[in-house]
PDB file of N, CA and C in Angstrom:
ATOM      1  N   UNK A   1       8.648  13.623   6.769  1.00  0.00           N
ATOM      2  CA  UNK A   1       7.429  12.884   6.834  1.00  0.00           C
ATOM      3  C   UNK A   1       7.558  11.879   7.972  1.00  0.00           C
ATOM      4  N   UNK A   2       6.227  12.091   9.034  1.00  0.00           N
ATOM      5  CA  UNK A   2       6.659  10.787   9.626  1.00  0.00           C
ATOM      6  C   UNK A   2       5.259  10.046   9.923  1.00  0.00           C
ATOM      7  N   UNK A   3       5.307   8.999  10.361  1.00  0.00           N
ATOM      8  CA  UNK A   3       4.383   7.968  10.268  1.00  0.00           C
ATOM      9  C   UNK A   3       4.477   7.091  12.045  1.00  0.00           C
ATOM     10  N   UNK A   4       3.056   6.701  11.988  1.00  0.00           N
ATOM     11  CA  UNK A   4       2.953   6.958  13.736  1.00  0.00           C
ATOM     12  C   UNK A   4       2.317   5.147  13.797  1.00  0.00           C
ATOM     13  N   UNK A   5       2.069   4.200  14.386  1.00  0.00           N
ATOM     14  CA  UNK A   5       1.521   3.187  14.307  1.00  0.00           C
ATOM     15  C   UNK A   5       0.288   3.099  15.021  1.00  0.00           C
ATOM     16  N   UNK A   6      -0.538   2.248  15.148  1.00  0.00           N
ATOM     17  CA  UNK A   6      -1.670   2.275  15.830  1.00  0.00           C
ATOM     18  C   UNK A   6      -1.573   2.754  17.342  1.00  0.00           C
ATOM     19  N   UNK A   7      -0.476   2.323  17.896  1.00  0.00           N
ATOM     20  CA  UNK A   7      -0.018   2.790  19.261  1.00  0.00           C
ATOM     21  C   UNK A   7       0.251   4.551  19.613  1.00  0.00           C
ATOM     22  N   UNK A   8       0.364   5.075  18.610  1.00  0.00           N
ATOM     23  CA  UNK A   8       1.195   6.441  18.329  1.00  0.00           C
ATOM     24  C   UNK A   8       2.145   5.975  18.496  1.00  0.00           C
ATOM     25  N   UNK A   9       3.392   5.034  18.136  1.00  0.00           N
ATOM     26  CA  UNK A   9       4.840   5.418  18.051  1.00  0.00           C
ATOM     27  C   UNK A   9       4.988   5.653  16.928  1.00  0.00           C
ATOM     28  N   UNK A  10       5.954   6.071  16.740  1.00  0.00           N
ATOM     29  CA  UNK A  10       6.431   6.271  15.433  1.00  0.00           C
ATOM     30  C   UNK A  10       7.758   5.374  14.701  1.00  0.00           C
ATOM     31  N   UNK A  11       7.157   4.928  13.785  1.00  0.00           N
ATOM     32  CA  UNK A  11       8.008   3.467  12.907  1.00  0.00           C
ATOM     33  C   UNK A  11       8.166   3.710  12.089  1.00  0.00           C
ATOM     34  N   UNK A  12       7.886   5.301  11.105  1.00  0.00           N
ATOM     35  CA  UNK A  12       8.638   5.668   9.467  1.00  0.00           C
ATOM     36  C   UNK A  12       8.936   7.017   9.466  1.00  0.00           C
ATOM     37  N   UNK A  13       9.928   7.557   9.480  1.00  0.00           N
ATOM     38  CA  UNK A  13      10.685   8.508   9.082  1.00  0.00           C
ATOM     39  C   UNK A  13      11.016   8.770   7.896  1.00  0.00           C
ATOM     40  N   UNK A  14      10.737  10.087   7.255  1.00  0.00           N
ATOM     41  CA  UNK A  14      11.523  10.403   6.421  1.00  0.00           C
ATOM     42  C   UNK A  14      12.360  11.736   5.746  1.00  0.00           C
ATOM     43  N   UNK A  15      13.012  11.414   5.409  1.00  0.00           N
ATOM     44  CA  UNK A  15      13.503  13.186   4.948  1.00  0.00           C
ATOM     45  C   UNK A  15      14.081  13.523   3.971  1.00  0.00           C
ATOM     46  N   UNK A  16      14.142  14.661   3.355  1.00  0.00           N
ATOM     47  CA  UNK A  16      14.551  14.778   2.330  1.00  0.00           C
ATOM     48  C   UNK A  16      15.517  16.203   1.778  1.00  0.00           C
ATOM     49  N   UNK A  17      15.796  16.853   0.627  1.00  0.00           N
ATOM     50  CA  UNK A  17      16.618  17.685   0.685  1.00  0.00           C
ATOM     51  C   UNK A  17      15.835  19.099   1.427  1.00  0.00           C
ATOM     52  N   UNK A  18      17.024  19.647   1.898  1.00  0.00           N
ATOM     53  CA  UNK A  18      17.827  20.102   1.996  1.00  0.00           C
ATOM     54  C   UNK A  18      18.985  19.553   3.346  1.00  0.00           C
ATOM     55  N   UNK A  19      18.218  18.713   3.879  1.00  0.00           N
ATOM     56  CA  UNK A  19      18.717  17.830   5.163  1.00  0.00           C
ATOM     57  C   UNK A  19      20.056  17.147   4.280  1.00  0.00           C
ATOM     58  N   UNK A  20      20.876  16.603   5.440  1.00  0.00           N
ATOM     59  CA  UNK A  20      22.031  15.994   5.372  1.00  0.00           C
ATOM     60  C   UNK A  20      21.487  14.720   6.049  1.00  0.00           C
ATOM     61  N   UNK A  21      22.067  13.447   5.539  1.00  0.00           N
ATOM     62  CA  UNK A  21      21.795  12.584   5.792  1.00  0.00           C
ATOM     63  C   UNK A  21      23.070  11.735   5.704  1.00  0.00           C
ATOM     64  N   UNK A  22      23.690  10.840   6.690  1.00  0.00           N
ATOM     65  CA  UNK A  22      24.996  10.133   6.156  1.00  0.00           C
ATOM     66  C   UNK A  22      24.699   8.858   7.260  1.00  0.00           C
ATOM     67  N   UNK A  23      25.437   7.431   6.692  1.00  0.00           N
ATOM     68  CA  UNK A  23      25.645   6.219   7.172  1.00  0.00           C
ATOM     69  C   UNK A  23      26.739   6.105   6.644  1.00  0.00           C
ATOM     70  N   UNK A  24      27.495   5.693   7.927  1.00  0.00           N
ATOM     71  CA  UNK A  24      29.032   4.925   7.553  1.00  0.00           C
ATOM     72  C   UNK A  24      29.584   5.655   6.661  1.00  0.00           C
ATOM     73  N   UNK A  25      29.669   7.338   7.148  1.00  0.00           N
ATOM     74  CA  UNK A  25      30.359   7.887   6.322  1.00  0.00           C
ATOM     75  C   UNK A  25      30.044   8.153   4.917  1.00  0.00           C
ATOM     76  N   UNK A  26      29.135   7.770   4.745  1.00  0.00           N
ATOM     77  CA  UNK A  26      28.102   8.117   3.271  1.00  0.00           C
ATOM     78  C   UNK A  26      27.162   8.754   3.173  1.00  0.00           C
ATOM     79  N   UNK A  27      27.100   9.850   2.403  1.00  0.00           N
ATOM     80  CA  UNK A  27      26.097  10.973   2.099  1.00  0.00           C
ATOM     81  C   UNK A  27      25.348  10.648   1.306  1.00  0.00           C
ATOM     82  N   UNK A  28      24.104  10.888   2.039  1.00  0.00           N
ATOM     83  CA  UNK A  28      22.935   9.747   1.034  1.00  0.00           C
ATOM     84  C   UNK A  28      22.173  10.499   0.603  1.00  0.00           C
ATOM     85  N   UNK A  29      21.435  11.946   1.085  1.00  0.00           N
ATOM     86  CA  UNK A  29      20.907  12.299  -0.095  1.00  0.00           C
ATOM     87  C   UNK A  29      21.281  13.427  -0.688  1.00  0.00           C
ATOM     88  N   UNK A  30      20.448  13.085  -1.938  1.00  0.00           N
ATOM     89  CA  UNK A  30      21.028  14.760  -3.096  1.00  0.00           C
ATOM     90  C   UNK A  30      22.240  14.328  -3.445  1.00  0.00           C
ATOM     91  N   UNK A  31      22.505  12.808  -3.782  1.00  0.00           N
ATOM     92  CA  UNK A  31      23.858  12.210  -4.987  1.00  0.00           C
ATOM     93  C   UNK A  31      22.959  11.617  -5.701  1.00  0.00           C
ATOM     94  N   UNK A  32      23.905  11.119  -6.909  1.00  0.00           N
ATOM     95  CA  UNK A  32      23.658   9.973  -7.503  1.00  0.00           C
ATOM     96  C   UNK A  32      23.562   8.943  -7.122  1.00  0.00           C
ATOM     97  N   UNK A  33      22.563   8.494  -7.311  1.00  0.00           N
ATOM     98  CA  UNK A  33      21.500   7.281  -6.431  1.00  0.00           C
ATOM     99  C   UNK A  33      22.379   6.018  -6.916  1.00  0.00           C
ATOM    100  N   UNK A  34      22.978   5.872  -7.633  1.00  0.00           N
ATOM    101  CA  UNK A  34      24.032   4.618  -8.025  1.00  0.00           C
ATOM    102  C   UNK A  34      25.711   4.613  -7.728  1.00  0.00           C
ATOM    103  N   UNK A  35      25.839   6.152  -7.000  1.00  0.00           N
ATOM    104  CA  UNK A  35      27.023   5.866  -6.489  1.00  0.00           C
ATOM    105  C   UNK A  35      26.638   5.857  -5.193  1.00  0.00           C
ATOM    106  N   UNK A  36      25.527   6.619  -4.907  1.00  0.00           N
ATOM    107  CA  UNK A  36      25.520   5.896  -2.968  1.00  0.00           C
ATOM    108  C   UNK A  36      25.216   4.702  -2.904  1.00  0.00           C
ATOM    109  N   UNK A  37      24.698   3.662  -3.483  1.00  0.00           N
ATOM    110  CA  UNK A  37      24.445   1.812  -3.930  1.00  0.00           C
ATOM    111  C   UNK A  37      26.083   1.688  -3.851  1.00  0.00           C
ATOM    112  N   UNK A  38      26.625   2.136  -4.843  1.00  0.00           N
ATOM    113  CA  UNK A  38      27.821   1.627  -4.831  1.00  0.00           C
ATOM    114  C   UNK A  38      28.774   1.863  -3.638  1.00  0.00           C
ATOM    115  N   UNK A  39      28.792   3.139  -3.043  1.00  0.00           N
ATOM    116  CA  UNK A  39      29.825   3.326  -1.324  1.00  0.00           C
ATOM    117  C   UNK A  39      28.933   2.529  -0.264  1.00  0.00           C
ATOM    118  N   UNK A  40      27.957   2.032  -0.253  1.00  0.00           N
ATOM    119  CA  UNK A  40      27.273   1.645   0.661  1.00  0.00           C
ATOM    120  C   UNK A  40      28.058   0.240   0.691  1.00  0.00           C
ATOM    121  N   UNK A  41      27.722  -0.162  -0.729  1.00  0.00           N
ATOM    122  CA  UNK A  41      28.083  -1.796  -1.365  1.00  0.00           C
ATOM    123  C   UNK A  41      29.364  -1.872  -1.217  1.00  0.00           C
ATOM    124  N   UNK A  42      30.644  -0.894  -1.048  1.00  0.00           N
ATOM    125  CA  UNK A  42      32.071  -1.130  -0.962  1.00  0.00           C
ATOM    126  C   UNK A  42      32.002  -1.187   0.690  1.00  0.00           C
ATOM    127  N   UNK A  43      30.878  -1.159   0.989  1.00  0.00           N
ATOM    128  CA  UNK A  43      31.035  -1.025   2.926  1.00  0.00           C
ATOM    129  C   UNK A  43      30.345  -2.793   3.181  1.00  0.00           C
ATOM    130  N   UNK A  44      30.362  -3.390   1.717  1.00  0.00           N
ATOM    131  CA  UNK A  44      29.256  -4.808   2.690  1.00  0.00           C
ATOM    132  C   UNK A  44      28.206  -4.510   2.977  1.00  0.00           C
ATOM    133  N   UNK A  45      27.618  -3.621   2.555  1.00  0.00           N
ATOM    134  CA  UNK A  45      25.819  -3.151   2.710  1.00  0.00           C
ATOM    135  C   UNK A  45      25.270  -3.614   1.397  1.00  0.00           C
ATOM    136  N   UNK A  46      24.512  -3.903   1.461  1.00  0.00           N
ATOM    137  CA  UNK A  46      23.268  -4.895   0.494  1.00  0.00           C
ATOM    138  C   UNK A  46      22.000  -4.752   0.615  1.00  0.00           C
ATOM    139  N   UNK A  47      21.278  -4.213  -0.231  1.00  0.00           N
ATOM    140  CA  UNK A  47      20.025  -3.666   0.008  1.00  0.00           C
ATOM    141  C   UNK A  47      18.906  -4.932  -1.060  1.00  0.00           C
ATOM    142  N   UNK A  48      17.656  -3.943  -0.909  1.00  0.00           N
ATOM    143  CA  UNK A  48      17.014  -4.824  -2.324  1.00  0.00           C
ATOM    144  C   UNK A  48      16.403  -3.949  -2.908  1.00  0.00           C
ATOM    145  N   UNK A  49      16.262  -3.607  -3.915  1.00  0.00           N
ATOM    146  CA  UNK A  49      15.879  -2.597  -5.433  1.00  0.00           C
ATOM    147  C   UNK A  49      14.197  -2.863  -5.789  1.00  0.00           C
ATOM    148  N   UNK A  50      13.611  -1.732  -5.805  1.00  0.00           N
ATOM    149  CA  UNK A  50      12.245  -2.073  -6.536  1.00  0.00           C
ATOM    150  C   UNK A  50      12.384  -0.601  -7.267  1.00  0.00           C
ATOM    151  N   UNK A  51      11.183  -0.275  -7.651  1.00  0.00           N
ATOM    152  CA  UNK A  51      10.825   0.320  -8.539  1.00  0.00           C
ATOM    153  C   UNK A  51      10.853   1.742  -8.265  1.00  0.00           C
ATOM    154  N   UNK A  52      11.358   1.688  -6.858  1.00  0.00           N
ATOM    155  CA  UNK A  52      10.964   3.211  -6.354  1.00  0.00           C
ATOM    156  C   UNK A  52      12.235   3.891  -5.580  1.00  0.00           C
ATOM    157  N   UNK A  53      13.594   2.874  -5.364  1.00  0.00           N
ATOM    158  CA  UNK A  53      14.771   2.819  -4.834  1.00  0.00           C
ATOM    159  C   UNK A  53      15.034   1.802  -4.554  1.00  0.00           C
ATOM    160  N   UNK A  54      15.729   1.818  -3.407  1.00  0.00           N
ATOM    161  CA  UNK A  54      16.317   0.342  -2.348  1.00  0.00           C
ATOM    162  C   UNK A  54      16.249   0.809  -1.048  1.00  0.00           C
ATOM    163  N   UNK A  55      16.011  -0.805  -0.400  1.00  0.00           N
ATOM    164  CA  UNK A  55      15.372  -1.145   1.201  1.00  0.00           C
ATOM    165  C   UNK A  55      16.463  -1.993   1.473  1.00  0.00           C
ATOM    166  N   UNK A  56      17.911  -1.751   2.342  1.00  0.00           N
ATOM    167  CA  UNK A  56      18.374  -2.308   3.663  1.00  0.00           C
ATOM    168  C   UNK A  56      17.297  -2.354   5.068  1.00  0.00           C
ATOM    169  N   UNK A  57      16.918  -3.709   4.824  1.00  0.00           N
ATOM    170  CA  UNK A  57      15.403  -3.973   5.373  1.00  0.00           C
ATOM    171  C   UNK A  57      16.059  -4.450   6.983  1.00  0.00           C
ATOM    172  N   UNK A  58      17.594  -5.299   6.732  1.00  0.00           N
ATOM    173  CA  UNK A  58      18.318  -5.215   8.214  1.00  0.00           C
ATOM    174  C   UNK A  58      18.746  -4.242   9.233  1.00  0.00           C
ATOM    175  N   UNK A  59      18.813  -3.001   8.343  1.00  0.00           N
ATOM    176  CA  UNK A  59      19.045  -1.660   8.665  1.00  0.00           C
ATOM    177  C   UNK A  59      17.739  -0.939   9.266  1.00  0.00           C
ATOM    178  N   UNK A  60      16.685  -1.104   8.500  1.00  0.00           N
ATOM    179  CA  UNK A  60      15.563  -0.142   8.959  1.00  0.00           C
ATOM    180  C   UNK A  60      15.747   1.332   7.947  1.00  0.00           C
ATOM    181  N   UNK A  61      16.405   0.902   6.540  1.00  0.00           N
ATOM    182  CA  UNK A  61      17.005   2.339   6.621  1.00  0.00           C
ATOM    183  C   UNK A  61      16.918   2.037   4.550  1.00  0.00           C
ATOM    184  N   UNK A  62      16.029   3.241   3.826  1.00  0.00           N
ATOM    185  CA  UNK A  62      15.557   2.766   2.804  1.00  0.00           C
ATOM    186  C   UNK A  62      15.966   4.353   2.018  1.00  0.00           C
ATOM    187  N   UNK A  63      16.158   4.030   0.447  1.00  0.00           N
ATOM    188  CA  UNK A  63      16.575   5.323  -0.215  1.00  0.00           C
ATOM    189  C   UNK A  63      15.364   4.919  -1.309  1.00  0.00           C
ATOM    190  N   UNK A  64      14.967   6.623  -1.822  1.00  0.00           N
ATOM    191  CA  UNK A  64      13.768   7.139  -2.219  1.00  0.00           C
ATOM    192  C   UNK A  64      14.224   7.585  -3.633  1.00  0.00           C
ATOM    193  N   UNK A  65      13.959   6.772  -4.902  1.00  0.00           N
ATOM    194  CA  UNK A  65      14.521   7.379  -6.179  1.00  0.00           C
ATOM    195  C   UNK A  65      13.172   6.891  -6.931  1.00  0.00           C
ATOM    196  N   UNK A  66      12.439   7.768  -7.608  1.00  0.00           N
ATOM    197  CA  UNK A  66      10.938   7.620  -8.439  1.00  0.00           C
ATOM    198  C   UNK A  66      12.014   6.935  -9.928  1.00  0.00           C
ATOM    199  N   UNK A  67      13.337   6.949 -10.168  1.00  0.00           N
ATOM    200  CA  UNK A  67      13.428   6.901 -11.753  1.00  0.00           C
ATOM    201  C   UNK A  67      15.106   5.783 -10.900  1.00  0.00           C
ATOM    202  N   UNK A  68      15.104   5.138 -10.791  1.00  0.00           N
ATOM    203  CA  UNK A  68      16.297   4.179 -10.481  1.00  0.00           C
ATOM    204  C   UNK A  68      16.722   3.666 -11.454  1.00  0.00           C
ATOM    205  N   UNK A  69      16.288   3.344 -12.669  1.00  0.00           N
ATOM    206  CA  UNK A  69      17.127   2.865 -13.323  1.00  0.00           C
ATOM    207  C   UNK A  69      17.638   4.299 -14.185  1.00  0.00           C
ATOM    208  N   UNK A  70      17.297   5.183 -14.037  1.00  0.00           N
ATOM    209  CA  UNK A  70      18.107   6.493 -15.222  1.00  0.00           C
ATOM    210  C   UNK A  70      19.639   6.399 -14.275  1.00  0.00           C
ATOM    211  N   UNK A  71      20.569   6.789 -14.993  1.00  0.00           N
ATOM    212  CA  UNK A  71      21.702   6.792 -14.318  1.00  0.00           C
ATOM    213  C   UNK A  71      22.037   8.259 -13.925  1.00  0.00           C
ATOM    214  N   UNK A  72      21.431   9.617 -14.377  1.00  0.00           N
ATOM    215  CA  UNK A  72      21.650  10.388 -13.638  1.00  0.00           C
ATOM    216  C   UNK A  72      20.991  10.482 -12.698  1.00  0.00           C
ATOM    217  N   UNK A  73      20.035   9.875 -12.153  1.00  0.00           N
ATOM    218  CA  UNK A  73      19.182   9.947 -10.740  1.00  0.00           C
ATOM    219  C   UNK A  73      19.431  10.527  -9.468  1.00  0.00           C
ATOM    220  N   UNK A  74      19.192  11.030  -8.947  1.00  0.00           N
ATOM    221  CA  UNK A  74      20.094  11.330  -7.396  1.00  0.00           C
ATOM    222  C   UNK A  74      18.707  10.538  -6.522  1.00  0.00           C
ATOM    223  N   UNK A  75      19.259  10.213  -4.991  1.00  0.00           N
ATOM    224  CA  UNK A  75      18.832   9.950  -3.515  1.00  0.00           C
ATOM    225  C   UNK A  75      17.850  11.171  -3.597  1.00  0.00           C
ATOM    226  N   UNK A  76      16.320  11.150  -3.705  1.00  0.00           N
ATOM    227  CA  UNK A  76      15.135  12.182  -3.101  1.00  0.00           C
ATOM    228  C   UNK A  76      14.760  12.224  -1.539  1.00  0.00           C
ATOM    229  N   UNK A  77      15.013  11.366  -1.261  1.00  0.00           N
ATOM    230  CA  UNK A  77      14.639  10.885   0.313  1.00  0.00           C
ATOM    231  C   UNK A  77      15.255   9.438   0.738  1.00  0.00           C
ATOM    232  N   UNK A  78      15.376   9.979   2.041  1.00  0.00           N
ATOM    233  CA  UNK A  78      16.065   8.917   3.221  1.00  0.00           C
ATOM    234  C   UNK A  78      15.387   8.419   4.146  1.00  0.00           C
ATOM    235  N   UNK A  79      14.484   7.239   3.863  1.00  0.00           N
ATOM    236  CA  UNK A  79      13.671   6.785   5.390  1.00  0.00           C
ATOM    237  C   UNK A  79      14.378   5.744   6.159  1.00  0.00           C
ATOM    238  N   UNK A  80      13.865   6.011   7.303  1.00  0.00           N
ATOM    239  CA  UNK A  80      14.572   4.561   8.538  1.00  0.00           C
ATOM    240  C   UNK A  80      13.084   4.760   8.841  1.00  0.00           C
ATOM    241  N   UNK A  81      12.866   2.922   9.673  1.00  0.00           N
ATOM    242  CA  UNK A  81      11.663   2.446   9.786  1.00  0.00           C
ATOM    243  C   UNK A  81      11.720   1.339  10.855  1.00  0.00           C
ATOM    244  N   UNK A  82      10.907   1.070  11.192  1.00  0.00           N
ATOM    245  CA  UNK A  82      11.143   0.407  12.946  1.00  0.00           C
ATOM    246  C   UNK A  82      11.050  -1.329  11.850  1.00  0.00           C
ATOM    247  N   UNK A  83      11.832  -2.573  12.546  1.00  0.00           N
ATOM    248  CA  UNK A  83      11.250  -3.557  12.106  1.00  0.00           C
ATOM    249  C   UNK A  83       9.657  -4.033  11.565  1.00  0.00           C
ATOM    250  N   UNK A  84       9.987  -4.759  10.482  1.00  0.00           N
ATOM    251  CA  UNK A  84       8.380  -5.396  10.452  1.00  0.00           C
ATOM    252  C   UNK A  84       7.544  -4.434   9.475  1.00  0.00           C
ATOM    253  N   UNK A  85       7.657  -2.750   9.726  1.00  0.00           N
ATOM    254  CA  UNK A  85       6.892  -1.841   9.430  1.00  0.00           C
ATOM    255  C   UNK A  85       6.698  -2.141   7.612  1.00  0.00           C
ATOM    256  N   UNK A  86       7.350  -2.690   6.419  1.00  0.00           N
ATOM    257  CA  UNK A  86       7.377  -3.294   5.097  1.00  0.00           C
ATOM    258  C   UNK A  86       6.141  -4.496   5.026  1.00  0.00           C
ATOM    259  N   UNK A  87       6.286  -5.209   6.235  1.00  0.00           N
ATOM    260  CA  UNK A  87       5.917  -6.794   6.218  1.00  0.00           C
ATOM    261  C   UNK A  87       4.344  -6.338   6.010  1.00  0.00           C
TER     262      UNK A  87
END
């Protein structure tokens, strides 16, 4: 999925399985959405949690879970997003 701004650039990306997706050595989607929180979080990455996943909003770079608090959950999608594009 991607998303274009009034300019046509493009400021939201997203993707989802069957794609490979990794930061810092972490495979983000198609796991358990609370152990990629957790390898991210053993790296000093810190995100913020709503209702729909978590947004590393310093990153540009956001994980896609409809059920976050179930603990078998996995990562559905991986967006990165140009600054500001949340605000």
């Amino acid at each position: 999925m991607l998303h274009f701004d009034e300019s046509d650039k493009l400021n939201f990306a997203e993707v989802t399985p069957p794609a490979e997706v990794f930061y810092v050595g972490v495979s983000l989607l198609a796991r358990n959405y609370h152990e990629v929180i957790s390898d991210l979080s053993s790296r000093g990455i810190q995100g913020t949690e709503d209702g729909s996943g978590i947004e590393y909003s310093e990153l540009g770079l956001a994980l896609f879970n409809p059920a976050p608090e179930e603990s078998e959950s996995v990562v559905e999608g991986v967006s990165v997003f140009a600054p500001g594009y949340y605000s």
